[in-house]
C-alpha atoms as a PDB file:
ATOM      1  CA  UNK A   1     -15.221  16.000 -37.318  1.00  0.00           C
ATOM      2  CA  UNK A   2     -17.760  14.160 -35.219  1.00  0.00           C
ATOM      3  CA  UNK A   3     -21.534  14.943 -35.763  1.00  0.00           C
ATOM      4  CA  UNK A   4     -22.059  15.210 -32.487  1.00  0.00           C
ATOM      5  CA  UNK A   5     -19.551  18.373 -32.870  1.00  0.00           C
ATOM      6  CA  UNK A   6     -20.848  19.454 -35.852  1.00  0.00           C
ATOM      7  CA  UNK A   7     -24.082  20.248 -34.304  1.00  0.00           C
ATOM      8  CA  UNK A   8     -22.717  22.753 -31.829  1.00  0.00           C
ATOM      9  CA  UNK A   9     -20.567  24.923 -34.181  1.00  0.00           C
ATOM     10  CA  UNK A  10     -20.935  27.684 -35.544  1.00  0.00           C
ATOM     11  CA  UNK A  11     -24.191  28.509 -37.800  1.00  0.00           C
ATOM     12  CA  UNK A  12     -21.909  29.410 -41.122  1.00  0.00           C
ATOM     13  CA  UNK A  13     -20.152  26.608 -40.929  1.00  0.00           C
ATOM     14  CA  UNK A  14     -22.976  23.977 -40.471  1.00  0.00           C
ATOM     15  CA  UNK A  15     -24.792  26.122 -43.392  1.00  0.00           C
ATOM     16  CA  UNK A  16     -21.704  25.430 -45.461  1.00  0.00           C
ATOM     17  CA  UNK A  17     -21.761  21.838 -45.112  1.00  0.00           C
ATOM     18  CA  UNK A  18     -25.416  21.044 -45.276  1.00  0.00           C
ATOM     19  CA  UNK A  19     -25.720  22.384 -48.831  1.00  0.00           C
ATOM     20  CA  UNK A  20     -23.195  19.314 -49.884  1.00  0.00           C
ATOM     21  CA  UNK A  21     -24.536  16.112 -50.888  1.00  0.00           C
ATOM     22  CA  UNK A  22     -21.658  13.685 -50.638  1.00  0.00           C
ATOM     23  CA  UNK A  23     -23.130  10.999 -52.692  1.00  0.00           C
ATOM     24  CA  UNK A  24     -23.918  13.472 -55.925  1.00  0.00           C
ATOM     25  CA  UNK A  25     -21.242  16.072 -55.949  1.00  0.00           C
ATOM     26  CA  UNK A  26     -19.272  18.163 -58.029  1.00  0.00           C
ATOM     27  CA  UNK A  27     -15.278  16.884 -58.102  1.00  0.00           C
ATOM     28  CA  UNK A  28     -14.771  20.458 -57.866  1.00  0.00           C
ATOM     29  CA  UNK A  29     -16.823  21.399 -54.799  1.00  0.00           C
ATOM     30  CA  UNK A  30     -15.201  17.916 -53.180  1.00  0.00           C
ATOM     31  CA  UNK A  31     -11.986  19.866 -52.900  1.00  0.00           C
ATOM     32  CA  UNK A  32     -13.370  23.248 -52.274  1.00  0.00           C
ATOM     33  CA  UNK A  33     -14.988  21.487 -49.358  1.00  0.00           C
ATOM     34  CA  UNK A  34     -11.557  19.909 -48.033  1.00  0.00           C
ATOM     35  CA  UNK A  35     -10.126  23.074 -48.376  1.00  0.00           C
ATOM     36  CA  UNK A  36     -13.223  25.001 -46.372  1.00  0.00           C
ATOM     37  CA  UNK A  37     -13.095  22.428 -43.372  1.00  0.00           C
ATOM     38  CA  UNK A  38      -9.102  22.706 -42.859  1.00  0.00           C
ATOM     39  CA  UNK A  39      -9.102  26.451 -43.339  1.00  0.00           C
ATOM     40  CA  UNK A  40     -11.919  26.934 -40.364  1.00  0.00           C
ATOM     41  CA  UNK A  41      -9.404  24.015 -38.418  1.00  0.00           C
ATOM     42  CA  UNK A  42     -11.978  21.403 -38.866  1.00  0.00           C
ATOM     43  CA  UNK A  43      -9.949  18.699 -39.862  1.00  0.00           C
ATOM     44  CA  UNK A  44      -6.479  17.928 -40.625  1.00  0.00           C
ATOM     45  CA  UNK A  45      -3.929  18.522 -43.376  1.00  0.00           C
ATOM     46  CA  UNK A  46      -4.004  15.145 -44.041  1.00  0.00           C
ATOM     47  CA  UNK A  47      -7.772  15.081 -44.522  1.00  0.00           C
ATOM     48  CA  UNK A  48      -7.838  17.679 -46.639  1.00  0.00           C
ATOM     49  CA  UNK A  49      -5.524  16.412 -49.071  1.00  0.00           C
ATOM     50  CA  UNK A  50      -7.559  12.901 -49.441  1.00  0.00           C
ATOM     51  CA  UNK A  51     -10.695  15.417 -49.876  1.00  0.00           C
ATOM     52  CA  UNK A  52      -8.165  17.199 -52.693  1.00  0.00           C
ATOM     53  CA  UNK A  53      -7.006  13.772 -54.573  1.00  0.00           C
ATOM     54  CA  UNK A  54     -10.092  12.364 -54.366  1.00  0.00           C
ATOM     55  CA  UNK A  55     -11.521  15.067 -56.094  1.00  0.00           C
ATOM     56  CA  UNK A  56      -8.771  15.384 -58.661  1.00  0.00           C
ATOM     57  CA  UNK A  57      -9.470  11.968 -59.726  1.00  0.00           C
ATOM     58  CA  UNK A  58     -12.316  12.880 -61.569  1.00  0.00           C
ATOM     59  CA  UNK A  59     -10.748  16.056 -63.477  1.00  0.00           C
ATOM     60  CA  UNK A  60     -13.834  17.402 -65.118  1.00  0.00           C
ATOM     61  CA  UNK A  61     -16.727  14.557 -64.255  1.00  0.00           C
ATOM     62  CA  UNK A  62     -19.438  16.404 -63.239  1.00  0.00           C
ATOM     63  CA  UNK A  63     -20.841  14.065 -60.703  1.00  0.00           C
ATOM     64  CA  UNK A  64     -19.289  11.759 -58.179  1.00  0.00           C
ATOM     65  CA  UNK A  65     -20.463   9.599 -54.788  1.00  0.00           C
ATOM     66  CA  UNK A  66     -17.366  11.060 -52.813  1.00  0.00           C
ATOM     67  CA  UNK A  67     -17.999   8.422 -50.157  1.00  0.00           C
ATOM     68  CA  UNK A  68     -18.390   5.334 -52.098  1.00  0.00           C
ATOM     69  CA  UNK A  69     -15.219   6.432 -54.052  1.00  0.00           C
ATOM     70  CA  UNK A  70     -13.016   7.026 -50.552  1.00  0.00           C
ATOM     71  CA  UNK A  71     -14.463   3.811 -49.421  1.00  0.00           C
ATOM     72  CA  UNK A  72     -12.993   1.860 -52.126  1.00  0.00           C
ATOM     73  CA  UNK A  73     -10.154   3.940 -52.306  1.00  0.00           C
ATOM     74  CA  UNK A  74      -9.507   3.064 -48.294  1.00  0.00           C
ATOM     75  CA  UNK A  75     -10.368  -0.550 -48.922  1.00  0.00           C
ATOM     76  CA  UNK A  76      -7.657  -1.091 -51.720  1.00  0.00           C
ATOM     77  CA  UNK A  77      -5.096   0.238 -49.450  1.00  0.00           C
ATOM     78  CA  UNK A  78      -5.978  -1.625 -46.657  1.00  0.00           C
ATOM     79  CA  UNK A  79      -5.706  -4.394 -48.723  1.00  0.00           C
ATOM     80  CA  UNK A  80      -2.087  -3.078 -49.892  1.00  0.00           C
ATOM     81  CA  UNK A  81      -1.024  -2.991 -46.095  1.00  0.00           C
ATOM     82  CA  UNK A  82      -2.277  -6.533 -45.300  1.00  0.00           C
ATOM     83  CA  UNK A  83      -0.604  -7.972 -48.287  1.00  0.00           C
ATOM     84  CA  UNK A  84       3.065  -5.773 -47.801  1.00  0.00           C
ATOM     85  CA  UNK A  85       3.008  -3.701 -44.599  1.00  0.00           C
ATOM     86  CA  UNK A  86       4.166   0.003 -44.166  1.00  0.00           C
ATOM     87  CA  UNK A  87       0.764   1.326 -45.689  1.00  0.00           C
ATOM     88  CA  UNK A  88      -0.594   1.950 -41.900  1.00  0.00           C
ATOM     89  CA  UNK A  89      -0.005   5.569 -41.684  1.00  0.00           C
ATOM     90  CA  UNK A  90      -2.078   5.806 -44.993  1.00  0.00           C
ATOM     91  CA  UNK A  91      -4.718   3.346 -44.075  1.00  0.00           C
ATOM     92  CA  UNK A  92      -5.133   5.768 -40.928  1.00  0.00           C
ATOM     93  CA  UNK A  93      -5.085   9.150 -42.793  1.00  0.00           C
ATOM     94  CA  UNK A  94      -7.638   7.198 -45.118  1.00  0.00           C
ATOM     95  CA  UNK A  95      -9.912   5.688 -42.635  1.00  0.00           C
ATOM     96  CA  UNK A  96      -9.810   9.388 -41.027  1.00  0.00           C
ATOM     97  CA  UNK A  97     -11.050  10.742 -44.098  1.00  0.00           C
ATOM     98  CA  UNK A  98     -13.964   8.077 -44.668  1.00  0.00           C
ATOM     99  CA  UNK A  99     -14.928   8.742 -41.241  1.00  0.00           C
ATOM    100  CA  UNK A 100     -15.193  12.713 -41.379  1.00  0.00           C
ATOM    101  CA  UNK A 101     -17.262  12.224 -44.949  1.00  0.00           C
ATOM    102  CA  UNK A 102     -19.631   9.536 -43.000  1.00  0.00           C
ATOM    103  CA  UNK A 103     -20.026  12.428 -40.161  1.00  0.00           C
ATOM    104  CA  UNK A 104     -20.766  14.982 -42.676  1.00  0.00           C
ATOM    105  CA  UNK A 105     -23.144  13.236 -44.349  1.00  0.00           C
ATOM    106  CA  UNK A 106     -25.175  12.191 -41.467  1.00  0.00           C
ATOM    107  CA  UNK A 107     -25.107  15.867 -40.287  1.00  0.00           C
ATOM    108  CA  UNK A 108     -26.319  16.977 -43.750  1.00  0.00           C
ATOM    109  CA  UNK A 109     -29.471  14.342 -43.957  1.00  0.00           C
ATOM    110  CA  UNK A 110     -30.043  15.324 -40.506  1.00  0.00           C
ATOM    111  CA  UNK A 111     -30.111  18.625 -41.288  1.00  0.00           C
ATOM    112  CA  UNK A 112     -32.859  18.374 -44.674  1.00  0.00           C
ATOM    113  CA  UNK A 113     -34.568  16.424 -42.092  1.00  0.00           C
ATOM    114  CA  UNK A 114     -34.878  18.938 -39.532  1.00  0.00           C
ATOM    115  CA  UNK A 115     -36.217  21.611 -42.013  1.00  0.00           C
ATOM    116  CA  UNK A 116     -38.360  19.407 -44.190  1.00  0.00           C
ATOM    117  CA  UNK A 117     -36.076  19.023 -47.404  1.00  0.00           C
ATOM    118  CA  UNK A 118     -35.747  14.955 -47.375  1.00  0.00           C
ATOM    119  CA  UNK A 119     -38.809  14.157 -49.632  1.00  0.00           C
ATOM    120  CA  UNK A 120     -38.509  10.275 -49.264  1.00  0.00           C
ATOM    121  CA  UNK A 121     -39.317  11.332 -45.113  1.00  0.00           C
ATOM    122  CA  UNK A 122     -42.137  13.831 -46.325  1.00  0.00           C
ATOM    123  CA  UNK A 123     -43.411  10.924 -48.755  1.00  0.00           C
ATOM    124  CA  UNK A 124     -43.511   8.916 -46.350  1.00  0.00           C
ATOM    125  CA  UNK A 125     -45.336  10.981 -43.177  1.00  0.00           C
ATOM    126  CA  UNK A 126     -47.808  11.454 -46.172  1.00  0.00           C
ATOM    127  CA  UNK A 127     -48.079   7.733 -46.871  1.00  0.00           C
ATOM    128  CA  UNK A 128     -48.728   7.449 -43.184  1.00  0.00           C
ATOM    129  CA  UNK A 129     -51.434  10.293 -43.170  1.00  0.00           C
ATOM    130  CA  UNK A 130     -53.309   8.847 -45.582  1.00  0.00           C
ATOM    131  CA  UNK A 131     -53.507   5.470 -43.899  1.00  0.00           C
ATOM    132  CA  UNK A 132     -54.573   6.821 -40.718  1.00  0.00           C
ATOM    133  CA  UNK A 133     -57.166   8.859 -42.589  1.00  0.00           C
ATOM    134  CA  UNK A 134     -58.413   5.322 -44.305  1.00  0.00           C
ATOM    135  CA  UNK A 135     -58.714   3.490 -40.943  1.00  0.00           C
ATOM    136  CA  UNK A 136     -60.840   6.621 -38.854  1.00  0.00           C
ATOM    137  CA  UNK A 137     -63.546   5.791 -42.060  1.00  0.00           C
END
């Protein structure tokens, strides 16, 4: 899933994802979210099983960074393949993953963006206000 895609489908389905944050997430909602994206042909079997694991490996926790924990998890088995060889298909299925969770999550700060909800932005453009309103004195 590309975020340039992401942007043109339908309006459920972007509403679905932007209500994930990938770095503070349920383990549970990690897996419902694998399961959403393959069922609406989104991404790949594959995918959604590495959405599934990764989510199982936290049983009950109930926060994780999904995308620091995939990128660790993909780094170790490249690692694995470099050192014995015959990992590649995993290291691709892996990197796959890692690459739909970096899409997703730049479609979901884009999208708090667009509608106001990223306070550090709204912080900021206030920061900025007030400056301009100091230098017009």
């Amino acid at each position: 899933v590309s975020d340039d895609i992401i942007s043109q489908k339908s309006e459920e389905l972007r509403n679905e994802i932007s209500q994930y944050n990938l770095r503070d997430m349920n383990p549970d909602d990690l897996r419902k979210l694998g399961g959403y994206l393959f069922e609406s042909g989104e991404i790949s079997g594959n995918a959604a099983s590495v959405f599934i694991m990764v989510g199982q490996d936290f049983g009950n926790e109930s926060s994780i960074d999904a995308i620091s924990h995939l990128e660790e998890r993909y780094a170790r088995i490249k690692e694995i393949d470099r050192q014995e060889q015959g990992f590649s298909e995993s290291v691709k299925i892996y990197g796959d993953a890692l690459h739909t969770l970096y899409n997703l999550e730049s479609f979901i700060k884009g999208s708090r963006e667009h509608i106001g909800i990223d306070e550090n932005k709204k912080n900021k453009k206030d920061r900025n206000n007030t400056k301009k309103t100091k230098k017009k004195k």
